[in-house]
Each structure stands twice: as structure tokens, then as C-alpha cells.
PDB file of N, CA and C in Angstrom:
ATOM      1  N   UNK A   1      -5.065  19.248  42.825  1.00  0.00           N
ATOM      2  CA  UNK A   1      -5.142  17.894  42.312  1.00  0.00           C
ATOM      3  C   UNK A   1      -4.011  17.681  41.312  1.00  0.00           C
ATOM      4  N   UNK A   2      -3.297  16.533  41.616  1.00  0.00           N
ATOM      5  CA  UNK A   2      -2.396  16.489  40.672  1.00  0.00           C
ATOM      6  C   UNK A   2      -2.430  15.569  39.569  1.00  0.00           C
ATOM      7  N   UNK A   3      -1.631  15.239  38.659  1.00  0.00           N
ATOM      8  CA  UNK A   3      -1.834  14.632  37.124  1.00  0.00           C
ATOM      9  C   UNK A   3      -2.595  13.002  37.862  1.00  0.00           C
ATOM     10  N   UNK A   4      -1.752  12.347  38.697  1.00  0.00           N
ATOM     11  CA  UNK A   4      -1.749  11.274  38.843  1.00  0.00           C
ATOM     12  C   UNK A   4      -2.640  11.299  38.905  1.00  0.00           C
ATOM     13  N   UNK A   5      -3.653  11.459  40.379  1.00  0.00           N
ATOM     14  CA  UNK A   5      -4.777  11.812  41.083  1.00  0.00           C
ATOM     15  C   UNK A   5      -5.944  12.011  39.721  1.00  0.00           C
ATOM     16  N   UNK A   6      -5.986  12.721  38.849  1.00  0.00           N
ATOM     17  CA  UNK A   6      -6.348  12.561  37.780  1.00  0.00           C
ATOM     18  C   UNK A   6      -6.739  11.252  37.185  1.00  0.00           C
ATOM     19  N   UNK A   7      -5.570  10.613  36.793  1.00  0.00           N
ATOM     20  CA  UNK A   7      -5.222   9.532  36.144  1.00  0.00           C
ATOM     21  C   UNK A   7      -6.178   8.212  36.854  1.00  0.00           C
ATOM     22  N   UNK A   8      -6.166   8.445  38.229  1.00  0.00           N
ATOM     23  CA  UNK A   8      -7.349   6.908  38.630  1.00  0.00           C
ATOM     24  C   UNK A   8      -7.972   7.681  38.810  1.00  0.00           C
ATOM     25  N   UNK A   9      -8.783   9.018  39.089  1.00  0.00           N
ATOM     26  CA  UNK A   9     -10.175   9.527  38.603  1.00  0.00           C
ATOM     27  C   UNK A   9     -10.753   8.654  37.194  1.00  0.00           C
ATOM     28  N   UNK A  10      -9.953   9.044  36.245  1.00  0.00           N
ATOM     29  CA  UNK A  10     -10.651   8.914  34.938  1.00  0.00           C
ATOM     30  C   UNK A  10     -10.275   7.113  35.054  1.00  0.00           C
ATOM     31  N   UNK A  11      -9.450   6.487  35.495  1.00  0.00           N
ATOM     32  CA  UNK A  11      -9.257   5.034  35.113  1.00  0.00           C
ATOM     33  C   UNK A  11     -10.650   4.469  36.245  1.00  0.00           C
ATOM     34  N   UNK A  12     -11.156   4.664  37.590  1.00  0.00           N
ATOM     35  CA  UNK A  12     -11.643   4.155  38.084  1.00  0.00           C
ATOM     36  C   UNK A  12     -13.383   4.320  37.142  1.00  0.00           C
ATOM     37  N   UNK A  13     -14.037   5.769  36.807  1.00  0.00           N
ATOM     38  CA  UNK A  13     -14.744   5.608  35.914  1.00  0.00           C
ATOM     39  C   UNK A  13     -14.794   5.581  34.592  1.00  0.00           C
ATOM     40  N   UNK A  14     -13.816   4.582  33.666  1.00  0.00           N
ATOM     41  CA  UNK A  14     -13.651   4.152  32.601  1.00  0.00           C
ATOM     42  C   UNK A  14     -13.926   2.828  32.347  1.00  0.00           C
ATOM     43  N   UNK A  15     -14.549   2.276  31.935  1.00  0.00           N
ATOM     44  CA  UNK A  15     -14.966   0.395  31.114  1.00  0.00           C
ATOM     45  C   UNK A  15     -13.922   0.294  31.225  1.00  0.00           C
ATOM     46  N   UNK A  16     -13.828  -0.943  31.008  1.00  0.00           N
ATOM     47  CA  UNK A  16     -12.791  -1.737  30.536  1.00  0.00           C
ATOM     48  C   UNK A  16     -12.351  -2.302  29.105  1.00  0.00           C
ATOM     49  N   UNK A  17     -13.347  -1.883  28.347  1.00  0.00           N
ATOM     50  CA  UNK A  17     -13.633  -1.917  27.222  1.00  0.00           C
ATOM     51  C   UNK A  17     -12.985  -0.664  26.595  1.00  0.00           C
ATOM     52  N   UNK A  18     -13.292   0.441  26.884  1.00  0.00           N
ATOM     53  CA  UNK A  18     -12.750   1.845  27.210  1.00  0.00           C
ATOM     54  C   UNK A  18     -11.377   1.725  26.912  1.00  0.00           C
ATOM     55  N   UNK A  19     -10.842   1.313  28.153  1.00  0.00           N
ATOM     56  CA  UNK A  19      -9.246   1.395  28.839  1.00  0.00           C
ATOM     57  C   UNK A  19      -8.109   0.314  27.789  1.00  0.00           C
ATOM     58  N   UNK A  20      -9.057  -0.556  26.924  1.00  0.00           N
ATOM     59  CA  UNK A  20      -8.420  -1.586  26.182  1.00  0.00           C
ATOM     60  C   UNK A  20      -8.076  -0.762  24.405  1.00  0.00           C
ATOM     61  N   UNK A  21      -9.378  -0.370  24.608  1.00  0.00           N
ATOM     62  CA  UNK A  21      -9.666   0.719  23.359  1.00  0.00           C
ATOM     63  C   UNK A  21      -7.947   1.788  23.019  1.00  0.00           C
ATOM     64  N   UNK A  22      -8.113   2.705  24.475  1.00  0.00           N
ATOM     65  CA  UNK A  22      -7.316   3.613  24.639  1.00  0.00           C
ATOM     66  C   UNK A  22      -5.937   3.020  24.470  1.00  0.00           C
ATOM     67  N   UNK A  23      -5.904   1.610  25.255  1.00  0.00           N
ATOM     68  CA  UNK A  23      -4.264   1.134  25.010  1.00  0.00           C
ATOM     69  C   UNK A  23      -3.966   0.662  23.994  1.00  0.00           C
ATOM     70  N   UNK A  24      -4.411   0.087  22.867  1.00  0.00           N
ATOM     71  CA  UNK A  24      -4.514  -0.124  22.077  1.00  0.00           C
ATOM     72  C   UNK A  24      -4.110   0.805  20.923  1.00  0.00           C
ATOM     73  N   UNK A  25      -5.014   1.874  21.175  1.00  0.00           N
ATOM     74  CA  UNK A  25      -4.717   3.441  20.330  1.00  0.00           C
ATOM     75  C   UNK A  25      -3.222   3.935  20.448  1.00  0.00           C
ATOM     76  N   UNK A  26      -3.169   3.971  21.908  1.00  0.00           N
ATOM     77  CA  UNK A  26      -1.709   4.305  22.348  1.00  0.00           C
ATOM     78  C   UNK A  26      -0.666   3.095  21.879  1.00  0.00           C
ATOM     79  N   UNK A  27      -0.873   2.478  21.601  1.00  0.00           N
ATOM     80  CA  UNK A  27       0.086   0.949  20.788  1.00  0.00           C
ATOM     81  C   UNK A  27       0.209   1.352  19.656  1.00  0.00           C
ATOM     82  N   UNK A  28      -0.844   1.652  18.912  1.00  0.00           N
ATOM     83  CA  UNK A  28      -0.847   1.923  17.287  1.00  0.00           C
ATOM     84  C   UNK A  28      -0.212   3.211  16.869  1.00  0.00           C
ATOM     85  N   UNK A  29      -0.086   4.423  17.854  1.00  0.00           N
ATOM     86  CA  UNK A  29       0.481   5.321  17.732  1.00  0.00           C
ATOM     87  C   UNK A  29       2.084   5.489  18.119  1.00  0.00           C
ATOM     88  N   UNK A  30       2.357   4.601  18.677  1.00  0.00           N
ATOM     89  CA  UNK A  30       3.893   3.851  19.211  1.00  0.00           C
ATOM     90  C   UNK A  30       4.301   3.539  17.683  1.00  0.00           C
ATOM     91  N   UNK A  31       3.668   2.316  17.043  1.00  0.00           N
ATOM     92  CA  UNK A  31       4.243   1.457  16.369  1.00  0.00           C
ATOM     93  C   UNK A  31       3.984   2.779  15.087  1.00  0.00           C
ATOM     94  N   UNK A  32       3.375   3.330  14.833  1.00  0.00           N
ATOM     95  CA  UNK A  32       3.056   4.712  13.269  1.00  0.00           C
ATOM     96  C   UNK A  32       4.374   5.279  13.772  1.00  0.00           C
ATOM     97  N   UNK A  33       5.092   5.582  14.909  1.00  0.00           N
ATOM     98  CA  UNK A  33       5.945   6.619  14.932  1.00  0.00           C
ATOM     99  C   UNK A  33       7.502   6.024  14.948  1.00  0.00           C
ATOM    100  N   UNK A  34       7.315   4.814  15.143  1.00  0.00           N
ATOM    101  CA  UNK A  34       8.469   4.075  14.659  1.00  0.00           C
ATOM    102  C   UNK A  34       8.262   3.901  13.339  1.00  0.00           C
ATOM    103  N   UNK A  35       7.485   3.514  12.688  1.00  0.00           N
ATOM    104  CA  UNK A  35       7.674   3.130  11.310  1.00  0.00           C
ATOM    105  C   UNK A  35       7.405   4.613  10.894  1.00  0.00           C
ATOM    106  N   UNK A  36       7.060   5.808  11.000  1.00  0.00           N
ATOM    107  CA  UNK A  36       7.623   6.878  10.042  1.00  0.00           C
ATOM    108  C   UNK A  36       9.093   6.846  10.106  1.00  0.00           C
ATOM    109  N   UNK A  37       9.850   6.702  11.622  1.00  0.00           N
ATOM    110  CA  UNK A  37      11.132   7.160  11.643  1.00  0.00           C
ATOM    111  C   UNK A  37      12.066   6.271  10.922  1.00  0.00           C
ATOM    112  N   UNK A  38      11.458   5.211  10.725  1.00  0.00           N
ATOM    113  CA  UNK A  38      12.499   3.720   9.886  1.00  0.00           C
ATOM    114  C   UNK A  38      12.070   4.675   8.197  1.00  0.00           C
ATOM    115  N   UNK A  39      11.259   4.831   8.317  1.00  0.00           N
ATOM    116  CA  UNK A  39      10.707   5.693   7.027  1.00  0.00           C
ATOM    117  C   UNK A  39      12.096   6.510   6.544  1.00  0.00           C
ATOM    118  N   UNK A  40      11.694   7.469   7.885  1.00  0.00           N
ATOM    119  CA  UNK A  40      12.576   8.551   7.531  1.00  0.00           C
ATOM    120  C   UNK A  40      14.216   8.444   7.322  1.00  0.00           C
ATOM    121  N   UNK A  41      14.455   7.386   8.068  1.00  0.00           N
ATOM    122  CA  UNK A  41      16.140   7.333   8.019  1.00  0.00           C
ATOM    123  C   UNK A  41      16.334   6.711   6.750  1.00  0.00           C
ATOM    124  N   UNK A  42      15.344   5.811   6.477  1.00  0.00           N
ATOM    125  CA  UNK A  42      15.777   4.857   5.283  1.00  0.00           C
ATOM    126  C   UNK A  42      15.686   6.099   4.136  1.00  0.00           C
ATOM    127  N   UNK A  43      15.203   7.003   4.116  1.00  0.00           N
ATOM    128  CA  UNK A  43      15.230   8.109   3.041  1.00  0.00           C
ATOM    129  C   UNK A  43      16.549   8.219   3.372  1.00  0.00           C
ATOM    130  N   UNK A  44      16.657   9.338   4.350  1.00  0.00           N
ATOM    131  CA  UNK A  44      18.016   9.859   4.608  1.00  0.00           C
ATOM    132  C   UNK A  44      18.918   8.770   3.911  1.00  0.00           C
ATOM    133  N   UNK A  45      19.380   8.143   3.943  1.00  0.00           N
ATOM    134  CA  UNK A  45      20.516   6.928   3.645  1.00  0.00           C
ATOM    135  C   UNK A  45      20.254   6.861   2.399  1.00  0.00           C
ATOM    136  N   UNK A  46      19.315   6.947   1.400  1.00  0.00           N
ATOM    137  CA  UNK A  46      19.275   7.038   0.180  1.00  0.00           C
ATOM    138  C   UNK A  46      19.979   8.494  -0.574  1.00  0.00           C
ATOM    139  N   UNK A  47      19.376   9.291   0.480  1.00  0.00           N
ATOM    140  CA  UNK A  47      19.888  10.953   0.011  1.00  0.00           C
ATOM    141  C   UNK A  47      21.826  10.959   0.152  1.00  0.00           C
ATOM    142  N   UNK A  48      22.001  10.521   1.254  1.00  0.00           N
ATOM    143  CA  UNK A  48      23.124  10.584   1.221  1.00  0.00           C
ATOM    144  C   UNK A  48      24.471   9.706   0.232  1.00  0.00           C
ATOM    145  N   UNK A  49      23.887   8.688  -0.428  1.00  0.00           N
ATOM    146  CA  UNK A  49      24.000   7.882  -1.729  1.00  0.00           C
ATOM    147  C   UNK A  49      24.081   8.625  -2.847  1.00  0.00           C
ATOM    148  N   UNK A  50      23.115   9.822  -3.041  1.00  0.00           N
ATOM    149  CA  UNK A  50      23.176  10.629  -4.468  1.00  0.00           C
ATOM    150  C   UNK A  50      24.458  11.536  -5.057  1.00  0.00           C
ATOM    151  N   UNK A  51      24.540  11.584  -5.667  1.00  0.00           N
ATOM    152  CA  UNK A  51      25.494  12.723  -6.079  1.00  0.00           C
ATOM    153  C   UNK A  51      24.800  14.288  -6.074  1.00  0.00           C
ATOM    154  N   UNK A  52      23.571  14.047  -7.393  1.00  0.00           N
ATOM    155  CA  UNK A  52      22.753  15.393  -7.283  1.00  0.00           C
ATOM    156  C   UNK A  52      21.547  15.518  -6.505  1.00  0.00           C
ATOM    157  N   UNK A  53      21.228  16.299  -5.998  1.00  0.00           N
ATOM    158  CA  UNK A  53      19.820  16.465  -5.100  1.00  0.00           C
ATOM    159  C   UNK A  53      19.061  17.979  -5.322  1.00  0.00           C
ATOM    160  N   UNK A  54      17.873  17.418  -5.425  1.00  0.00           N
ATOM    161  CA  UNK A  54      17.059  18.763  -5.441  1.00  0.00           C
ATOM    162  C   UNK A  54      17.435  19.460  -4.378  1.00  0.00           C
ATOM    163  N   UNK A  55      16.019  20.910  -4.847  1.00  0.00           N
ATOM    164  CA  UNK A  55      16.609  21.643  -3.506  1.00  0.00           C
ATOM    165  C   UNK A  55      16.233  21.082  -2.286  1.00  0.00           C
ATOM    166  N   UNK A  56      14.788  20.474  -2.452  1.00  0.00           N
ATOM    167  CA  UNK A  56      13.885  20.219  -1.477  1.00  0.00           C
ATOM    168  C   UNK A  56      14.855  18.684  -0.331  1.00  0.00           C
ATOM    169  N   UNK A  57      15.733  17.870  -1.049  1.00  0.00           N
ATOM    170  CA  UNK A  57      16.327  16.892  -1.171  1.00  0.00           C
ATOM    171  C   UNK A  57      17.371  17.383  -0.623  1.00  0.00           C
ATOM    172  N   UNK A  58      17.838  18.435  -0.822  1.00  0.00           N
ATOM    173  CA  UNK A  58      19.206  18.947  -0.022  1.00  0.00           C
ATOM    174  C   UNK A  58      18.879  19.477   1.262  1.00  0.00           C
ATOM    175  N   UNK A  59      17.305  20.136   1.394  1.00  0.00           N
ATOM    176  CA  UNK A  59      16.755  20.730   2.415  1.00  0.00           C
ATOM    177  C   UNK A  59      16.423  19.916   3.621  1.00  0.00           C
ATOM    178  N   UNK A  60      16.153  18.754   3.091  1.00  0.00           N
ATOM    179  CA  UNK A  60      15.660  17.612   4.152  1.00  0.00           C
ATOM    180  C   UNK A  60      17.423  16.871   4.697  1.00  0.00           C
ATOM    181  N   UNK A  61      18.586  16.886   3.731  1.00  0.00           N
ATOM    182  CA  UNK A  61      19.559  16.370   4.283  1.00  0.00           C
ATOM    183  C   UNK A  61      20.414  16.961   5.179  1.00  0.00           C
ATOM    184  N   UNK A  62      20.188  18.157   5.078  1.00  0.00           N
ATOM    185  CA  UNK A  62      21.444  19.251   5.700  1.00  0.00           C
ATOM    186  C   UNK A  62      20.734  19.772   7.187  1.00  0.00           C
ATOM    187  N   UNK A  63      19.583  19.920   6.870  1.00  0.00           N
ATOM    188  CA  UNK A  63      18.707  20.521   7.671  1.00  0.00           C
ATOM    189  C   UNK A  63      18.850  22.178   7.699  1.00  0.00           C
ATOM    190  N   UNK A  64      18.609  22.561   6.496  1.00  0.00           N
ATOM    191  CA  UNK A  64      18.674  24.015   6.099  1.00  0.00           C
ATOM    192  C   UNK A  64      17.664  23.983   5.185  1.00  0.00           C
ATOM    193  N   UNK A  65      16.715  25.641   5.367  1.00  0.00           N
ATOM    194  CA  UNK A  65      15.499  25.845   4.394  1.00  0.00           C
ATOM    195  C   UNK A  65      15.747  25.394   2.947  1.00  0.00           C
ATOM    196  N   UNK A  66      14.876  25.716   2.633  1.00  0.00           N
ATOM    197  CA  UNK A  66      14.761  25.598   0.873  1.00  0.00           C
ATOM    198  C   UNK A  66      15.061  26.969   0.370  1.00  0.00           C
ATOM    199  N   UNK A  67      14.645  27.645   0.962  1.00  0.00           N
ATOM    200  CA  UNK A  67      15.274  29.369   0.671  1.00  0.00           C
ATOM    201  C   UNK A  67      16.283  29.361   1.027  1.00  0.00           C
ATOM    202  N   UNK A  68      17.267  28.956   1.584  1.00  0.00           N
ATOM    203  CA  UNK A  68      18.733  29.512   2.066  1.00  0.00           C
ATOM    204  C   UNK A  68      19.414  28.366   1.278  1.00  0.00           C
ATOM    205  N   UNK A  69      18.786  27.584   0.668  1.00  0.00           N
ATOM    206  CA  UNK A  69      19.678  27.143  -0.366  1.00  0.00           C
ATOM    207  C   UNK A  69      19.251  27.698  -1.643  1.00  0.00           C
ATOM    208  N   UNK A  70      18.322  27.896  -2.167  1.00  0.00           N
ATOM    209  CA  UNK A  70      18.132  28.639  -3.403  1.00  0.00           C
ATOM    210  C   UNK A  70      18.837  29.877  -3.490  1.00  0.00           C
ATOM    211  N   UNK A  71      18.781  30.779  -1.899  1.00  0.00           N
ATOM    212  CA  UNK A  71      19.580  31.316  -1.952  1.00  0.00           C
ATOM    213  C   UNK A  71      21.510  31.513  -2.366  1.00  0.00           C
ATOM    214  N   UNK A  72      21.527  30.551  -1.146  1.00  0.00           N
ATOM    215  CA  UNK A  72      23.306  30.150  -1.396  1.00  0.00           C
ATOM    216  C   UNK A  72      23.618  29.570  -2.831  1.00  0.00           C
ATOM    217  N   UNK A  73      22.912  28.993  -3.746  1.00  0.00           N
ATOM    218  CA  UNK A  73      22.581  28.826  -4.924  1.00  0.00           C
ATOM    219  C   UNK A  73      22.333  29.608  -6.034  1.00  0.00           C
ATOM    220  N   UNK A  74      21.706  30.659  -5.992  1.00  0.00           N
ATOM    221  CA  UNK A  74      21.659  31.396  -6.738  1.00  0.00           C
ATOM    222  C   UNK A  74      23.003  32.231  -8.042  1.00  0.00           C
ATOM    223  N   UNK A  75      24.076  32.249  -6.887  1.00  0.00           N
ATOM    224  CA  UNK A  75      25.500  33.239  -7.231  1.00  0.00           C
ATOM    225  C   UNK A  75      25.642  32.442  -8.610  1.00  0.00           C
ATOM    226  N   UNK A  76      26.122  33.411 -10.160  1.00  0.00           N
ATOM    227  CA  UNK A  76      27.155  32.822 -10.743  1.00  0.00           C
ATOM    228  C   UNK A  76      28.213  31.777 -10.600  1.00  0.00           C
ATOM    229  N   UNK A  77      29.120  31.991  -9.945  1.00  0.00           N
ATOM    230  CA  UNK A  77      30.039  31.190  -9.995  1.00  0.00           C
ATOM    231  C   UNK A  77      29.855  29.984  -8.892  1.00  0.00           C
ATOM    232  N   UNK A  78      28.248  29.779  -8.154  1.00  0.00           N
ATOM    233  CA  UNK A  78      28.076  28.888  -7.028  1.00  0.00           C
ATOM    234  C   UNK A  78      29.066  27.761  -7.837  1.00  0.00           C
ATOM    235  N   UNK A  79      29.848  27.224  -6.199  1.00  0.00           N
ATOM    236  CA  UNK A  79      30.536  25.787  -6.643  1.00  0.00           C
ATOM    237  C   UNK A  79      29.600  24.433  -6.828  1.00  0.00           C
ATOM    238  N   UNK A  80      28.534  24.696  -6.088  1.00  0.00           N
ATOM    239  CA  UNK A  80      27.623  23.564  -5.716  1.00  0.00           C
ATOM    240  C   UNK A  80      26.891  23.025  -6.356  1.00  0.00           C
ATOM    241  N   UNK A  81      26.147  24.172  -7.507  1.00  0.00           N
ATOM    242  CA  UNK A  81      24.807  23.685  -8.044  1.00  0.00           C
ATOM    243  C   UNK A  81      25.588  23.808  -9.468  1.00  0.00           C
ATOM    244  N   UNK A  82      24.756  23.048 -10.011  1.00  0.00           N
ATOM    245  CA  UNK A  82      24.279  22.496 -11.388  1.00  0.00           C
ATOM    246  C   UNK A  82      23.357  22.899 -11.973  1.00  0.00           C
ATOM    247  N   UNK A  83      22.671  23.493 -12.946  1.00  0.00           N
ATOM    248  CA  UNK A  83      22.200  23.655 -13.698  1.00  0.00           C
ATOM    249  C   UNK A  83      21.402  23.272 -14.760  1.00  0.00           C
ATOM    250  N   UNK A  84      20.463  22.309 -14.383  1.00  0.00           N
ATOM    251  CA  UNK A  84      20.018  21.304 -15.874  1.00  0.00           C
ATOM    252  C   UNK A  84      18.752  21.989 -16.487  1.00  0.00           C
ATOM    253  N   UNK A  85      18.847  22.783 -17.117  1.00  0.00           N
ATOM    254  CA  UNK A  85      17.621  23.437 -18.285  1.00  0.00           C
ATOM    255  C   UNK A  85      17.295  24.364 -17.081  1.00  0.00           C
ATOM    256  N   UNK A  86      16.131  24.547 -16.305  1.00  0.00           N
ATOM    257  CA  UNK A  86      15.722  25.207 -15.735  1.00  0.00           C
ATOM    258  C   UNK A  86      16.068  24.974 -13.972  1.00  0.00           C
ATOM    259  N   UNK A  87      16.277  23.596 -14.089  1.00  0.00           N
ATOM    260  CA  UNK A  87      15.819  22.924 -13.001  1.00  0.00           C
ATOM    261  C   UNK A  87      17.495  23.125 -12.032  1.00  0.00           C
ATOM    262  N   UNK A  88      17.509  23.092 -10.785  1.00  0.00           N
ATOM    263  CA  UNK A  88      18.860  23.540  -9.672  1.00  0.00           C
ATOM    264  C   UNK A  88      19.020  21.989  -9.407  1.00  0.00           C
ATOM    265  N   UNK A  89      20.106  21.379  -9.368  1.00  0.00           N
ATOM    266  CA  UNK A  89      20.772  20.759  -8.529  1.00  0.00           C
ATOM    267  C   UNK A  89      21.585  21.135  -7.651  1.00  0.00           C
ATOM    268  N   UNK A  90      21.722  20.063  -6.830  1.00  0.00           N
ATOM    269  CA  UNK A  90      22.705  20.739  -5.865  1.00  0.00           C
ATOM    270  C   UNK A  90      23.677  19.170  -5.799  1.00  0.00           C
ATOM    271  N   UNK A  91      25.105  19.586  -5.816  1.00  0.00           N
ATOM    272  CA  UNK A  91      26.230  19.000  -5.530  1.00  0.00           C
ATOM    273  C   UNK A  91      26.266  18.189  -4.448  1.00  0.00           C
ATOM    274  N   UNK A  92      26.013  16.934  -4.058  1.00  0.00           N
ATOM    275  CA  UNK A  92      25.896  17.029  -2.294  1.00  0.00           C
ATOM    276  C   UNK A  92      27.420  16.824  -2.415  1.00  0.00           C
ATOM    277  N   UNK A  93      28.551  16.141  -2.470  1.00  0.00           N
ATOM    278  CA  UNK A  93      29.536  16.399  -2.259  1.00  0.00           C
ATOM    279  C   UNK A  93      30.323  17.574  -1.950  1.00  0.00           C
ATOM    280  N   UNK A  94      30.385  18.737  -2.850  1.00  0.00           N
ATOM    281  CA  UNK A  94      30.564  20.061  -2.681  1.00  0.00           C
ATOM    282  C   UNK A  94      29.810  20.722  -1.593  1.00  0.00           C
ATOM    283  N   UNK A  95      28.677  20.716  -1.660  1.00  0.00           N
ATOM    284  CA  UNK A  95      27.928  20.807  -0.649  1.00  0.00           C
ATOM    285  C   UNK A  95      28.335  20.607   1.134  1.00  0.00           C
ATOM    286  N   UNK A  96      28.128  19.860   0.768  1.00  0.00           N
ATOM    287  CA  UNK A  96      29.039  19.244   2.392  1.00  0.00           C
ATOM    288  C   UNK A  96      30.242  20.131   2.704  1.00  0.00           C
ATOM    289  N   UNK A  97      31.121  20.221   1.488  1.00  0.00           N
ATOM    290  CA  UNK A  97      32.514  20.832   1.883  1.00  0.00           C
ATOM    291  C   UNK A  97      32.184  22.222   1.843  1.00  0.00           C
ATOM    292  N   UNK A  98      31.107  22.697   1.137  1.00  0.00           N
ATOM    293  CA  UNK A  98      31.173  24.250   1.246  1.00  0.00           C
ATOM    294  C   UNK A  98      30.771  24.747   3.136  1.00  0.00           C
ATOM    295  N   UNK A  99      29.635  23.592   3.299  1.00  0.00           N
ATOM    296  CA  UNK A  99      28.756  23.928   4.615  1.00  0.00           C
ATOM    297  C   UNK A  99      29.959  23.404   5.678  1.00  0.00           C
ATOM    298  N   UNK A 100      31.230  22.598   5.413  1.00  0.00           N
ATOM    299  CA  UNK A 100      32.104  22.474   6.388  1.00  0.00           C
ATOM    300  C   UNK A 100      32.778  23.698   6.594  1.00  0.00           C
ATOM    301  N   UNK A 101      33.138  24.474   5.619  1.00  0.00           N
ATOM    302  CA  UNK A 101      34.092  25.472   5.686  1.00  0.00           C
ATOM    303  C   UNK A 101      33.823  26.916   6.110  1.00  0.00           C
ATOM    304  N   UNK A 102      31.937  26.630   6.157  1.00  0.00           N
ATOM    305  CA  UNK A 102      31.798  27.683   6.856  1.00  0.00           C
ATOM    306  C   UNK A 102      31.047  28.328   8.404  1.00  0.00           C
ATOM    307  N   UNK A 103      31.216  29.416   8.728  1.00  0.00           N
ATOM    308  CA  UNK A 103      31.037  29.661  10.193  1.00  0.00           C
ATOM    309  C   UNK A 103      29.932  29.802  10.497  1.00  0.00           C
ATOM    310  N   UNK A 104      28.945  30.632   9.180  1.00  0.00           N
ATOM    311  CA  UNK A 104      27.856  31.080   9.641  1.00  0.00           C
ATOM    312  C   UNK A 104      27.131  31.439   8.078  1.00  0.00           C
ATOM    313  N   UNK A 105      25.504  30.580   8.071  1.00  0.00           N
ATOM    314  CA  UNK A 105      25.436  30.555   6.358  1.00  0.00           C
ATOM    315  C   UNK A 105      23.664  31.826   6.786  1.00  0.00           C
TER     316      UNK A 105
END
């Protein structure tokens, strides 16, 4: 039996009430996953506006962990990060140019 074959199994014994329900659901879950992604870009486009960014903030822009930047962060002489009391920034400008220049992080 295949998917289709399936598909008017369950549509022939389903209400109609049912089947309005379900499309409906499936509408609302369309329109949640567009509006996270308008969500999400409209972040992005803000991140990329900043000068300094957390780690978590650099993690979501680059698409690299939060550990492999705390890591790459960590060194003395890092070019990238900043330092404010306790707290890491990260350079996104520098940033960018460090992650251009290299092959493999």
C-alpha cells in the first residue's frame, strides 16, 4: 500500500469537519513558520549592524558554536574580542576578516 492509497483511506473516513480542522492546522503551521523566519532574518540584519556581539550573538551570525568561539577567543593577543570587566565581546568586523582568512577553524 502506498502513501497515496493511504491518503483517501484516511480522507474517505474522515468528517468534514475533521478535514477542515486538519487544514486549517496545516495553514497555521505554514503561516508560524514564516513568521519565525521573518523573525529570524530580521534578527540577523540587526546582528549584522553591530559592531560588538556576544558570544551567543556571534554564534547565531557566523554559524559557529559558542565553544569554538570562546575558544578562538580565549588567546592573549586574540584580534577579535574585547574585553569589558568580565564579560567577551566579539569584534564582528575583525571577526569576519579573521574567519575570511582562514582554511580551517
Amino acid at each position: 500500500m502506498k502513501k497515496d492509497d493511504i491518503n483517501i483511506i484516511v480522507d474517505q473516513n474522515t468528517s468534514d469537519t475533521t478535514k477542515e480542522k486538519r487544514d486549517v492546522g496545516y495553514l497555521f503551521s505554514l503561516m508560524m513558520k514564516q513568521r519565525k523566519t521573518e523573525q529570524d532574518e530580521a534578527y540577523l540584519a540587526t546582528l549584522k549592524e553591530k559592531k560588538l556581539l556576544s558570544v551567543e550573538e556571534a554564534a547565531d551570525l557566523f554559524g559557529i558554536g559558542r565553544t569554538k568561539i570562546r575558544e578562538l577567543s580565549s588567546g592573549d593577543n586574540c584580534p577579535f574580542v574585547l574585553w569589558i570587566g568580565g564579560h567577551r565581546k566579539i569584534k564582528r568586523e575583525e571577526f569576519e576578516k579573521y574567519i575570511s582568512d582562514q582554511f580551517s577553524i
